[in-house]
Protein backbone atom coordinates (compact mmCIF):
# COMPACT_ATOMS: atom_id res chain seq x y z
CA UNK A 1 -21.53 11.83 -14.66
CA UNK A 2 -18.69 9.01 -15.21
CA UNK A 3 -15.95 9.35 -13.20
CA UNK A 4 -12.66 7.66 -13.52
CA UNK A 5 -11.90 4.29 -12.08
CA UNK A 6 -12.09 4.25 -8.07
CA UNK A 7 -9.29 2.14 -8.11
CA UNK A 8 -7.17 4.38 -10.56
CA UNK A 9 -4.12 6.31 -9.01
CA UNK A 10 -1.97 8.96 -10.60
CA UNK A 11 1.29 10.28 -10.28
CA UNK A 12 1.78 14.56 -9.31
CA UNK A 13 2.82 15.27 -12.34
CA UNK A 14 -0.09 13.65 -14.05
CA UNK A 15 -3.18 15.21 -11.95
CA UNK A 16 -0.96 18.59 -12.78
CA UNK A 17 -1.35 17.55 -16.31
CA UNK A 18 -5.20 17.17 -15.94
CA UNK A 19 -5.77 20.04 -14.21
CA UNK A 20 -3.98 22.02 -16.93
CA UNK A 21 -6.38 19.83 -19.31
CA UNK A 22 -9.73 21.10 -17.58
CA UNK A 23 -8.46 24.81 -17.81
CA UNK A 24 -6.96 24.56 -21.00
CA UNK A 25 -9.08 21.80 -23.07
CA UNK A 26 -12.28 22.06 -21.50
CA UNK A 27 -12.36 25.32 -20.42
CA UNK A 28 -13.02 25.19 -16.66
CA UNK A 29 -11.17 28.14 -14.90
CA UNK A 30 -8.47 27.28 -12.32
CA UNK A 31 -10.72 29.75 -9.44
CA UNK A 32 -13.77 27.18 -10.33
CA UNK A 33 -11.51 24.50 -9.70
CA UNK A 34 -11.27 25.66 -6.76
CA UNK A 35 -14.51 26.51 -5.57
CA UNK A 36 -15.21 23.39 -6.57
CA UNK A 37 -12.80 21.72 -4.69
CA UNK A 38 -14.06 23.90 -1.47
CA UNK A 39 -17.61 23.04 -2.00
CA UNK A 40 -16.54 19.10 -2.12
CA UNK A 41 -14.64 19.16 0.79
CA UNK A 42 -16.91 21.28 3.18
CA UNK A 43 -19.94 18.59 1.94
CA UNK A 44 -17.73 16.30 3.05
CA UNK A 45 -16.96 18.10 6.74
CA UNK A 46 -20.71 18.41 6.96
CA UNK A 47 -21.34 14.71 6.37
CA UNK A 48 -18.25 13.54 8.54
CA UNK A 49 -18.75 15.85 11.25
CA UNK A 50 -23.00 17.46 11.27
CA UNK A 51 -22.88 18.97 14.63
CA UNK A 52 -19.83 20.75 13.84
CA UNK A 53 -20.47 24.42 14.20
CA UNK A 54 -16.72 26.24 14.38
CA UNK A 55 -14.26 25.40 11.84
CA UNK A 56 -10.36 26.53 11.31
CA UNK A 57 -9.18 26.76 8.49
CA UNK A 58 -5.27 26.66 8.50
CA UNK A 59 -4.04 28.13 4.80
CA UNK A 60 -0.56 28.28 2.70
CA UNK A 61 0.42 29.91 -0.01
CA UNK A 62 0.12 28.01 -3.25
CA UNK A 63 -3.25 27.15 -4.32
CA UNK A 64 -4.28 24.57 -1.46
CA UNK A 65 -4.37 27.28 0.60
CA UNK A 66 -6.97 29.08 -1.76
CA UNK A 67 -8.93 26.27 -1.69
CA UNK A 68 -9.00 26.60 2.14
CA UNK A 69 -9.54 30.24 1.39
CA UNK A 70 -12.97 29.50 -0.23
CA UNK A 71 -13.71 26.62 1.92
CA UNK A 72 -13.72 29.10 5.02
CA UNK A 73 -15.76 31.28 2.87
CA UNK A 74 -18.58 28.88 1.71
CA UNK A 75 -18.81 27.39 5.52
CA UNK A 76 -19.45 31.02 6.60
CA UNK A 77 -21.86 31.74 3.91
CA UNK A 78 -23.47 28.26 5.36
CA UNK A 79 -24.01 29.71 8.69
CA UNK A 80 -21.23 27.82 10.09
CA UNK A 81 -18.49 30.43 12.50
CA UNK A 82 -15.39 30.23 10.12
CA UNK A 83 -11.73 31.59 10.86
CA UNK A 84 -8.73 31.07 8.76
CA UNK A 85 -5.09 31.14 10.13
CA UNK A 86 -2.60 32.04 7.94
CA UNK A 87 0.91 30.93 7.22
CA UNK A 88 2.02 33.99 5.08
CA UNK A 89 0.81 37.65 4.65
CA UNK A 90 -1.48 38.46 2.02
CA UNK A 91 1.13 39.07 -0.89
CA UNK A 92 1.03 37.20 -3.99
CA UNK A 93 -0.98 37.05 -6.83
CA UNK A 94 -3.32 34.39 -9.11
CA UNK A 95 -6.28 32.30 -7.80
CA UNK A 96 -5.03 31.29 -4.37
CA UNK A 97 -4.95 35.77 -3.45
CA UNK A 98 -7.82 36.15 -5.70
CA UNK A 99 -9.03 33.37 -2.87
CA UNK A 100 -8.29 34.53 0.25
CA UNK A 101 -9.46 38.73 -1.05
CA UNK A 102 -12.98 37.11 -1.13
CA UNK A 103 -12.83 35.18 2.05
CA UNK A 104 -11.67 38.34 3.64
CA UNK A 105 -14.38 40.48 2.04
CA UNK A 106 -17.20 37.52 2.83
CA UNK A 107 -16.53 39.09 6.64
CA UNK A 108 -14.01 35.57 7.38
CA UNK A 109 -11.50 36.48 9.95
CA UNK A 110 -7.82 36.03 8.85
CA UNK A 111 -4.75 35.63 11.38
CA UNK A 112 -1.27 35.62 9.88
CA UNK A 113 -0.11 32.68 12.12
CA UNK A 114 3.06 33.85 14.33
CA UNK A 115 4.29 30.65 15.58
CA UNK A 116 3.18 30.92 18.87
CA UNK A 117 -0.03 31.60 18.65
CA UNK A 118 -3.06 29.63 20.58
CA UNK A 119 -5.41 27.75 17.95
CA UNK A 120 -8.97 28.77 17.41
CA UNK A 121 -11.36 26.76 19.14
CA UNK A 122 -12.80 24.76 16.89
CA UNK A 123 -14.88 21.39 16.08
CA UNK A 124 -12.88 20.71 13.11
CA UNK A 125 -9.38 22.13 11.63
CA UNK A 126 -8.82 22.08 8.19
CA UNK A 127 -5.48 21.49 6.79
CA UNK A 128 -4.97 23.58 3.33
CA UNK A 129 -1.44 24.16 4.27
CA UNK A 130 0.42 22.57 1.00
CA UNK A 131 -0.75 20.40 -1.77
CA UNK A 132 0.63 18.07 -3.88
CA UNK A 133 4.05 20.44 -4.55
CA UNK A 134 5.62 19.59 -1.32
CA UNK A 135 8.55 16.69 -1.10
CA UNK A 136 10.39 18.70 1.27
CA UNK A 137 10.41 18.85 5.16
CA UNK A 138 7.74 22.22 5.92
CA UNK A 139 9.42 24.97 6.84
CA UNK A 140 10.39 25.40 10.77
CA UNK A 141 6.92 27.89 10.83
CA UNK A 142 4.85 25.45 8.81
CA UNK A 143 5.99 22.17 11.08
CA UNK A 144 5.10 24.31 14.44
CA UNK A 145 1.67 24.45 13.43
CA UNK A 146 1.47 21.38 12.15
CA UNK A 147 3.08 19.61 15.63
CA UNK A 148 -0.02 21.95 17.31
CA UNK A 149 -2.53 20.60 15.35
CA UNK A 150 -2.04 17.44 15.69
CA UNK A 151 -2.24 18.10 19.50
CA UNK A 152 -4.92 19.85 19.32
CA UNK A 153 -7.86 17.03 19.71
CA UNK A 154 -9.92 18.11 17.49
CA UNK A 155 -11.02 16.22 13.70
CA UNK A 156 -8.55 17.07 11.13
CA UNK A 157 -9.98 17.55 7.50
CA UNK A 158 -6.72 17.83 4.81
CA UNK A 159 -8.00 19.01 1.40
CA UNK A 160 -6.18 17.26 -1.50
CA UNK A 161 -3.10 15.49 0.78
CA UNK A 162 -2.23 16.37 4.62
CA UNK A 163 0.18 18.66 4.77
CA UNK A 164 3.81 17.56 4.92
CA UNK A 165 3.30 13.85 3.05
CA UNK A 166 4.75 13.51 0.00
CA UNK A 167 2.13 12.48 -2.51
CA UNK A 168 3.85 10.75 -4.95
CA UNK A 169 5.58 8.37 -2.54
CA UNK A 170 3.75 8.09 0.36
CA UNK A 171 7.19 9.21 2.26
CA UNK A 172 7.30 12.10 5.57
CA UNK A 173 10.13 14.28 5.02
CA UNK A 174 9.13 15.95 8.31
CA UNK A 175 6.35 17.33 10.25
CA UNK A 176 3.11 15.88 8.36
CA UNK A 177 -0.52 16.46 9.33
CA UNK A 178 -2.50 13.28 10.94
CA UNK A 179 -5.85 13.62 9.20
CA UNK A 180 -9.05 11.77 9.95
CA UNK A 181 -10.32 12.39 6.88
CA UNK A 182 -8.55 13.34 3.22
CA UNK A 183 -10.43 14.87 0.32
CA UNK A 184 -8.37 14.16 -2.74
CA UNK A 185 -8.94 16.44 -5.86
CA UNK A 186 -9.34 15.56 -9.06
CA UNK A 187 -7.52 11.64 -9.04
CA UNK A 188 -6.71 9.45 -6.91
CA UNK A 189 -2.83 10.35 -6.02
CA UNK A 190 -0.59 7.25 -5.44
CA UNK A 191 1.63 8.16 -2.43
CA UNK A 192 -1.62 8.14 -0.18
CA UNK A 193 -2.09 4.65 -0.22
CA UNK A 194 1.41 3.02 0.68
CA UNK A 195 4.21 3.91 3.23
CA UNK A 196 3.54 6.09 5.88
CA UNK A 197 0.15 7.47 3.77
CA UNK A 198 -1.42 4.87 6.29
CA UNK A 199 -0.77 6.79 9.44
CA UNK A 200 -2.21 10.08 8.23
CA UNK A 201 -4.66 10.19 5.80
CA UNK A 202 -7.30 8.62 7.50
CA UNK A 203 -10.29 7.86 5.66
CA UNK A 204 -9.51 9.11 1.77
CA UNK A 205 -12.57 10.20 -0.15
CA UNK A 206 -12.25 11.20 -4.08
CA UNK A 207 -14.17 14.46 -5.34
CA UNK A 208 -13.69 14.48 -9.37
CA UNK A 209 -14.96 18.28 -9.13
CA UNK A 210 -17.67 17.74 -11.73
CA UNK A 211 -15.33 17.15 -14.60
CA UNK A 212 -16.12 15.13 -17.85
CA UNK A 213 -15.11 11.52 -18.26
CA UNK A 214 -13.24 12.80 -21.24
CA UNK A 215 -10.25 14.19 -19.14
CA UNK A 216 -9.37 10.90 -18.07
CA UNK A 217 -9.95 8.68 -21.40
CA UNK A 218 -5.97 9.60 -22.50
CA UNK A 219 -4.21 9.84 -19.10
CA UNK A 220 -3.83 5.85 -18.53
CA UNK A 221 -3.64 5.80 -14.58
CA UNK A 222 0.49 5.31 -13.13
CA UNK A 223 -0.98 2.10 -10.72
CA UNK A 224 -4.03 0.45 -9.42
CA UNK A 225 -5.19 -0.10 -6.39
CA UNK A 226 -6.05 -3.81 -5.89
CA UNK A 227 -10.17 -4.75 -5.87
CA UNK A 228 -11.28 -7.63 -3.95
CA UNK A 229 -10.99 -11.24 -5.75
CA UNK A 230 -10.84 -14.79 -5.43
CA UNK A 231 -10.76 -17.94 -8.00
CA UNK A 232 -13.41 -19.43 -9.31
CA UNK A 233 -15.71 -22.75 -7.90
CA UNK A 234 -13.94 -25.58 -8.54
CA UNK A 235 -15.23 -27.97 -11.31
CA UNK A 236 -17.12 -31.16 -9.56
CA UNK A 237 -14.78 -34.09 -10.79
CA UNK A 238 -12.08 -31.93 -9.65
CA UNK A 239 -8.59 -34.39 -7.86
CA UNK A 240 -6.12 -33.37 -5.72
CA UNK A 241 -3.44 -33.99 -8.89
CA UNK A 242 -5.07 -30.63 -10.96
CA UNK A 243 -4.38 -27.88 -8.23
CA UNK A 244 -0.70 -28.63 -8.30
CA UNK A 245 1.80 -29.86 -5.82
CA UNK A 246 4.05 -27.10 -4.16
CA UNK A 247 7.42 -28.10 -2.73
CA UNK A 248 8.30 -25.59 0.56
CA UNK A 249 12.10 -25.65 1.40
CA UNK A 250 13.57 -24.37 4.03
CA UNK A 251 13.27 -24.92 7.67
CA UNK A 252 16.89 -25.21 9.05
CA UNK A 253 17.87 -26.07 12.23
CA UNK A 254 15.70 -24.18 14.78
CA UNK A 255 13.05 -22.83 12.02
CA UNK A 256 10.70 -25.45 11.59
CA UNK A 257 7.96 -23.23 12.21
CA UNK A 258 8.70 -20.80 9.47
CA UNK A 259 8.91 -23.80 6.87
CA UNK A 260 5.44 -25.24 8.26
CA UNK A 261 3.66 -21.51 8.58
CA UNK A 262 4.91 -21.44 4.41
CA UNK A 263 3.52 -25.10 4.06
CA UNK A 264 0.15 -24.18 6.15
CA UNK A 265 -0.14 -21.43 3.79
CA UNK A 266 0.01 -23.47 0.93
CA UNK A 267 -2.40 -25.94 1.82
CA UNK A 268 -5.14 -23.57 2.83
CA UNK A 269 -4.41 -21.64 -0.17
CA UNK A 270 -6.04 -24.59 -2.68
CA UNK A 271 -2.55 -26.71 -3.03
CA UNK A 272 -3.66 -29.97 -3.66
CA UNK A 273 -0.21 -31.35 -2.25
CA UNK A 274 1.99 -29.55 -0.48
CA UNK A 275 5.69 -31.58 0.45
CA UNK A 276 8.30 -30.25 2.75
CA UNK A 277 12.17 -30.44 2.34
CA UNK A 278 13.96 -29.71 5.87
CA UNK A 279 16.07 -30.91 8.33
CA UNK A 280 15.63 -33.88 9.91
CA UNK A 281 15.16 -32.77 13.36
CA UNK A 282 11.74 -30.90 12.25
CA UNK A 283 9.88 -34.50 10.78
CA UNK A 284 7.92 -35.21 13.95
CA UNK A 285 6.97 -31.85 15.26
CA UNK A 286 5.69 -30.79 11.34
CA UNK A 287 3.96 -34.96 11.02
CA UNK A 288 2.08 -34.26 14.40
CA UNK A 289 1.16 -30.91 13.95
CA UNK A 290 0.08 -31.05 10.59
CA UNK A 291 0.05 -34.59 8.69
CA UNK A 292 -1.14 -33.35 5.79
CA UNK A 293 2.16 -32.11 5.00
CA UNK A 294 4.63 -34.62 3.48
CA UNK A 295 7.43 -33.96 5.17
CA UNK A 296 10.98 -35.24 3.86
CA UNK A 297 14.39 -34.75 5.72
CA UNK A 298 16.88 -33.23 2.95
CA UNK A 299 20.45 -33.19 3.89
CA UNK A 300 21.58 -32.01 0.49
CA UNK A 301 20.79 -31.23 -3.16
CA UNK A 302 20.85 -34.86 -4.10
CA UNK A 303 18.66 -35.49 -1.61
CA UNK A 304 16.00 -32.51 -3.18
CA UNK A 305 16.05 -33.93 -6.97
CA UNK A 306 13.73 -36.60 -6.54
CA UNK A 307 11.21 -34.08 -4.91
CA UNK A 308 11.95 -31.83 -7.25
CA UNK A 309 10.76 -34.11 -10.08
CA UNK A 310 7.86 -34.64 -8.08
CA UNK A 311 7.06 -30.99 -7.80
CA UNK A 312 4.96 -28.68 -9.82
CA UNK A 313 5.88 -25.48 -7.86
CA UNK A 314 8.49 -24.54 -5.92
CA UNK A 315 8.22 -22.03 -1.93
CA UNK A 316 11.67 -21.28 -1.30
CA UNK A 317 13.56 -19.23 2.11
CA UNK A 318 11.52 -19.73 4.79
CA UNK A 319 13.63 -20.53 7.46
CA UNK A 320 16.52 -21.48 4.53
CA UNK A 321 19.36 -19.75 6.43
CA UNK A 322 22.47 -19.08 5.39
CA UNK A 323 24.64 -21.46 6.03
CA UNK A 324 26.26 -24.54 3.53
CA UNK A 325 23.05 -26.50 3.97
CA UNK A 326 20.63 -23.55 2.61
CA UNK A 327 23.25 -22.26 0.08
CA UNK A 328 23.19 -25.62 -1.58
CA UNK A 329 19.51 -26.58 -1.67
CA UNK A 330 19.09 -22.78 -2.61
CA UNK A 331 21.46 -23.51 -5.72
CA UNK A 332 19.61 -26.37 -6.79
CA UNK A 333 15.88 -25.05 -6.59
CA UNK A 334 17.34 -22.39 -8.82
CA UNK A 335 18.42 -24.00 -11.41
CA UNK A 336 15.19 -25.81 -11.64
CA UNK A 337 13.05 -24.98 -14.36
CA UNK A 338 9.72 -24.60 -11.87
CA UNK A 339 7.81 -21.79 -11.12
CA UNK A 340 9.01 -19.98 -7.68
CA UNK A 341 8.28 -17.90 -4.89
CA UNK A 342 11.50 -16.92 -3.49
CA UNK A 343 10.98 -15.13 0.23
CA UNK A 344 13.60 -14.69 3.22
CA UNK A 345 17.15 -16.00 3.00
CA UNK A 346 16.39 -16.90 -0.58
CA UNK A 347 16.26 -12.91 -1.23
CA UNK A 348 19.32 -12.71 0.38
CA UNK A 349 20.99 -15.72 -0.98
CA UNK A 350 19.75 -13.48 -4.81
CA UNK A 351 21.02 -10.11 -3.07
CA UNK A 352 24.73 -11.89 -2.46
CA UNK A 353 24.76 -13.76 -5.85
CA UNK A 354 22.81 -12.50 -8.40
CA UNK A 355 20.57 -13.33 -11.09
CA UNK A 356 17.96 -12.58 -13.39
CA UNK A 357 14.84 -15.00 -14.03
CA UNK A 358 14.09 -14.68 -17.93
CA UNK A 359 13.15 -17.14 -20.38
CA UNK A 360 9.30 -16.83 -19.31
CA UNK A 361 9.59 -18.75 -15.96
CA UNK A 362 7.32 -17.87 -13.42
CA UNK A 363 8.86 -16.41 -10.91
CA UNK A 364 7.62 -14.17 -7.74
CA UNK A 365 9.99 -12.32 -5.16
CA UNK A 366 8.81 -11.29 -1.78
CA UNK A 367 10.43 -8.52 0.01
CA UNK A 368 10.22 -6.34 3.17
CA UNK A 369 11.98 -3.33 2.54
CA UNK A 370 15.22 -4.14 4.22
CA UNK A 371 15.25 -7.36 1.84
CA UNK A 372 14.79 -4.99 -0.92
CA UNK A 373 17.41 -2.92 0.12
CA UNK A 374 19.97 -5.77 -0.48
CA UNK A 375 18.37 -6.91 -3.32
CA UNK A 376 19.26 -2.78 -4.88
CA UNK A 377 22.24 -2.36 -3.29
CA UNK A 378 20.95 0.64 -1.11
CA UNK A 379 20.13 1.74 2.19
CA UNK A 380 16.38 1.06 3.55
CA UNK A 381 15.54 4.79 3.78
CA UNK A 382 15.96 5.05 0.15
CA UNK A 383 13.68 1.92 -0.27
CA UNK A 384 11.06 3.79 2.18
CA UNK A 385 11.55 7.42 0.15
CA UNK A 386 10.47 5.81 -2.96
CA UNK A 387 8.76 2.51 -2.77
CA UNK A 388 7.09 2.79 -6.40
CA UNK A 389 10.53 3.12 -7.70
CA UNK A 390 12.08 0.46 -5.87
CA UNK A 391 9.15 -2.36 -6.51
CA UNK A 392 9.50 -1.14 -10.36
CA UNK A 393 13.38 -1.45 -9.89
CA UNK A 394 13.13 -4.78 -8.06
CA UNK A 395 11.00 -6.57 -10.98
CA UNK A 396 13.34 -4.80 -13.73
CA UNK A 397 16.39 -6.01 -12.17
CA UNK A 398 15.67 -9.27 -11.69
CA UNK A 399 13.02 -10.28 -14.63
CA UNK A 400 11.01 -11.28 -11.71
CA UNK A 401 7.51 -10.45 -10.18
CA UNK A 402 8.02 -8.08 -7.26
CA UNK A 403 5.82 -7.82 -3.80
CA UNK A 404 7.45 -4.94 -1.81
CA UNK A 405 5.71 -5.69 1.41
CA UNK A 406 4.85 -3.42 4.62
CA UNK A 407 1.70 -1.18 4.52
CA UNK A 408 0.14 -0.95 1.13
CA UNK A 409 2.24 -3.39 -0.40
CA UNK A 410 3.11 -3.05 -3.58
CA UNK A 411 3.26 -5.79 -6.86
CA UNK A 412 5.51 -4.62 -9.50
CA UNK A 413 6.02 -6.80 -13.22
CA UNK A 414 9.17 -6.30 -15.23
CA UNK A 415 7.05 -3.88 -17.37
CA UNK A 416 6.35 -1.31 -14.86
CA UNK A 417 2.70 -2.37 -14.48
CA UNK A 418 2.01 -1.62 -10.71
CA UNK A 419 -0.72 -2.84 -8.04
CA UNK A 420 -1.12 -1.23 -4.35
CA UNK A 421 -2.70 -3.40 -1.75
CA UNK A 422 -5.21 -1.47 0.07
CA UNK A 423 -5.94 -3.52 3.40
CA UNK A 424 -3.76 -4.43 6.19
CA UNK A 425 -3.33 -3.45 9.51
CA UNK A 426 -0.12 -3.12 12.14
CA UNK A 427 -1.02 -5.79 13.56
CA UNK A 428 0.61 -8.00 10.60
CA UNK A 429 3.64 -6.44 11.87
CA UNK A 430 4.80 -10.03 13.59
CA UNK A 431 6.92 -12.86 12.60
CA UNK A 432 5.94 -15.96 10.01
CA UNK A 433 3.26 -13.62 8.29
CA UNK A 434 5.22 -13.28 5.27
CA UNK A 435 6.35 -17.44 5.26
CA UNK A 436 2.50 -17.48 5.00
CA UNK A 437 1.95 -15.31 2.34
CA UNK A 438 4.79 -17.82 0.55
CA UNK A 439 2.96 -20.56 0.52
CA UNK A 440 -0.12 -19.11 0.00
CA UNK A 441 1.34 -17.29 -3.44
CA UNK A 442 2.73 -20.70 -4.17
CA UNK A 443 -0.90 -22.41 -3.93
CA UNK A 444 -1.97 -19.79 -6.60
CA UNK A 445 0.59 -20.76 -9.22
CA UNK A 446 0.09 -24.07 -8.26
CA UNK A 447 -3.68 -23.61 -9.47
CA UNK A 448 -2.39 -22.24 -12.67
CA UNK A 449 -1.91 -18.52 -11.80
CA UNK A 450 -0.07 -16.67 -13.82
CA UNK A 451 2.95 -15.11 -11.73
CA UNK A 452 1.46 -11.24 -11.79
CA UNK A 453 -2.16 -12.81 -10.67
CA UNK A 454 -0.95 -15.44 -8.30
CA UNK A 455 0.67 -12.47 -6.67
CA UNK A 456 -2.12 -9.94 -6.39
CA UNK A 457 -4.44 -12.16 -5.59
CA UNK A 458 -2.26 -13.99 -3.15
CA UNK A 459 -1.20 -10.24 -1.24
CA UNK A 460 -4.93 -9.30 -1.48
CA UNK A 461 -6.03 -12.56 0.23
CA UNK A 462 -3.50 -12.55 2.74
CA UNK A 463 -3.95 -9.00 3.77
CA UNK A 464 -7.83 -9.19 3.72
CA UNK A 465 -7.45 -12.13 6.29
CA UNK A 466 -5.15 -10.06 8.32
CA UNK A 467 -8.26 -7.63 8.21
CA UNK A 468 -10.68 -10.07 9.96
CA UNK A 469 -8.05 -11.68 12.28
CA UNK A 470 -7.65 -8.19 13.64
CA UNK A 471 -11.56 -7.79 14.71
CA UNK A 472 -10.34 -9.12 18.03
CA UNK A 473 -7.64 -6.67 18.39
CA UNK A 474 -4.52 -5.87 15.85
CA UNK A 475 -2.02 -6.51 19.22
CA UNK A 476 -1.01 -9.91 19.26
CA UNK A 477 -2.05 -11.29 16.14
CA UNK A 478 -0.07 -13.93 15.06
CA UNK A 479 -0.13 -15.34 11.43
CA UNK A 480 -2.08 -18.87 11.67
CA UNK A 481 -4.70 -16.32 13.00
CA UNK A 482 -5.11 -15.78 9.03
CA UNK A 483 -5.73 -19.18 7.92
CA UNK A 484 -9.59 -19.94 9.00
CA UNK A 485 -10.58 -16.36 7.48
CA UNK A 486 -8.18 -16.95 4.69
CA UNK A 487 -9.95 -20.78 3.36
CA UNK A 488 -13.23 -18.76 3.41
CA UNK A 489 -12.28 -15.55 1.68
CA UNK A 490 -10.46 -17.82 -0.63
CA UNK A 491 -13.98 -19.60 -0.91
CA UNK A 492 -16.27 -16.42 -1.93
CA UNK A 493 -17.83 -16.31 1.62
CA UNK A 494 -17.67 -13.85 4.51
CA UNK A 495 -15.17 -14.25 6.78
């Protein structure tokens, strides 16, 4: 059976739409759906978790709770003791009571929960609470049992998306459950790979439940997650003068390490010259610590041109500021023609005075959320509610390659095509790892990237390294940890 692409993720509203296209078009019943969907996920509790013996299984109304339903059912039926808990009485009507009537019947016993009730003892709980619907805090009942479950200790399996996290954005409301382990229905649904997704899905499996490659041939996927990539060999007569020559600025007084982490990241992304334009203070500490930087002291925009001219690609923000000094050299790197990477106090240089980067210049912007926030006009928690919508937003607005960075960044273009980083780790979370990430996008125009690839490639790279820096520990990583497994990731080889 062909199954759509791993690396395809959907919107809500478009698994909704294939579901209704398996019961509709191909004539699949919604209950097989779901016994389907119960038979996937209990394969996958027996592979997870073999010794298990006692399972909970913690059900809601709609139909994630039927598939919980026959879930408890079919582990039973396995020889495995099975007990469901309840967050309504038995009303209702359609699959999900059709459901839990033959869960009941298959001798399964069924607890309305009360709110204070001890948990089952159990070797794994199983979260069917609520599906895909929610984008609401759970109800006061719902969130009580959802605060005791993730007490409890034991493995959490969430069928479809834990309970309480918003699958189309990736955003918590409220109460949400902290799986180990997610089996998704169906597709791949976006929200679980970016914002706070991270902290409770765990590890995400897909079940396609059997269906026909034919559902997915017209529902084009709403974003992609990124696959693992790198440029090609180098040709042998290859010279430093065909990889390009990236010009970082920034670096005012006090910074210099921000403007030589973005200049670092440039060289060890392929740059085959990489200049710096800073204060004057910074020339000896950047010519001892790293000579193959050519540093130059800039004191103004006249000062720039000639490196400008020079210049193939432009890293501009690290360490920029604010002030006169920044504002000026900011002005004059934007009204140069070259390709950019515009991070930092550049972003909030654009977020204070405008502009938008047509006319087919390559341009990338790099923003954490509170960068984007400016940059829109908006308050960060409406960044973090929606961050699909504000990467989209971001590129639209300014006619400029988005990264929305934190965990699973996002790469918006200016026609809604959308890429989700899938590595990372918290320990990223420190200062100078986005002046890397910079210079390292920088490298990748530099080589004749094209601004959407120099930018997927360059967040997949950087976050990949981040990966095998952490191996000795995610607390206190700092970001030159990333450059040794960075050159050989970059390189093809194992890092």
């Amino acid at each position: 059976m062909t199954v759509p692409d791993c690396h395809a993720l959907y919107t809500v509203a478009q698994v909704r739409a294939l579901d209704r296209r398996a019961i509709a078009d191909l004539g699949v019943p919604g209950f097989e759906l779901m016994r389907r969907a119960a038979a996937a996920a209990l394969a996958s509790l027996r592979r997870h978790w073999p010794q298990a013996q006692r399972v909970a299984v913690y059900c809601g109304p709609g139909n994630n709770g039927g598939d919980g339903y026959l879930l408890a059912l079919l582990a039973r039926e396995a020889g495995l003791a099975a007990e469901v808990m309840a967050l309504v009485d038995g009303s209702g009507e359609g699959d999900a009571a059709r459901a839990r009537v033959a869960c009941a019947q298959g001798g399964v016993p069924v607890h309305p929960w009360d709110g204070a009730s001890a948990l089952p003892e159990a070797d794994v709980h199983v979260d069917a609470l609520y599906g895909t619907g929610l984008n609401r805090p759970p109800q006061p009942m719902a969130a009580a049992l959802i605060e005791k479950l993730n007490a409890a200790g034991a493995p959490i399996l969430a069928l479809d998306v834990p309970s309480g996290l918003d699958a189309d954005t990736g955003h918590c409301p409220g109460a949400a459950i902290h799986a180990h382990l997610t089996v998704s229905f169906i597709a791949a649904k976006r929200g679980l790979h970016t914002g706070q997704a991270g902290a409770h899905t765990g590890f995400i499996e897909l079940a396609t439940l059997g269906l026909p490659e034919s559902l997915w041939q017209e529902a084009p996927p709403d974003a992609c997650l990124l696959e693992a990539a790198t440029l090609p060999a180098r040709p042998r007569d290859a010279h430093k003068g065909r990889n390009g020559h990236v010009l970082a600025v920034g670096g005012d007084h006090g910074t210099a390490g921000a403007i030589r982490l973005c200049g670092e990241g440039a060289l060890r992304g392929g740059a085959g010259l990489v200049s710096v334009a800073t204060q004057p203070e910074h020339l000896v500490a950047l010519n001892a610590a790293r000579p193959e930087l050519m540093a130059h002291a800039v004191d103004g925009p006249q000062a720039l041109a000639p490196l400008l001219g020079r210049a193939t690609v432009l890293a501009l923000g690290p360490g920029l500021g604010q002030r006169a000094w920044g504002h000026a050299l900011w002005l004059t790197a934007l009204d140069s023609p070259l390709p950019l990477v515009l991070d930092a106090d550049g972003l909030n240089l654009l977020a204070a005075e405008p502009r938008r980067f047509d006319g087919g210049r390559r341009v990338v912007l790099t923003p954490h959320p509170g960068e984007a926030a400016r940059l829109l006009g908006c308050p960060i928690a409406a960044i973090e509610r929606d961050r699909f919508a504000a990467a989209r937003a971001l590129a639209k607005r300014f006619g400029a390659l988005a990264v929305l960075k934190g965990a699973g960044s996002l790469i918006a273009d200016p026609e809604g095509r959308l890429d989700v980083c899938p590595w990372g780790n918290p320990g990223m979370a420190s200062g100078g790892m986005g002046d890397l990430l910079t210079g390292l996008i920088a490298a990748l125009l530099a080589q004749g990237c094209s601004a959407r690839d120099a930018a997927r490639l360059g967040v997949g790279l950087h976050a990949r390294a981040g990966d095998c820096a952490a191996r000795e520990g995610e607390r206190g990583l700092i970001a030159s940890d990333l450059l040794a497994p960075l050159r050989r990731l970059l390189n093809g080889l194992d890092a």
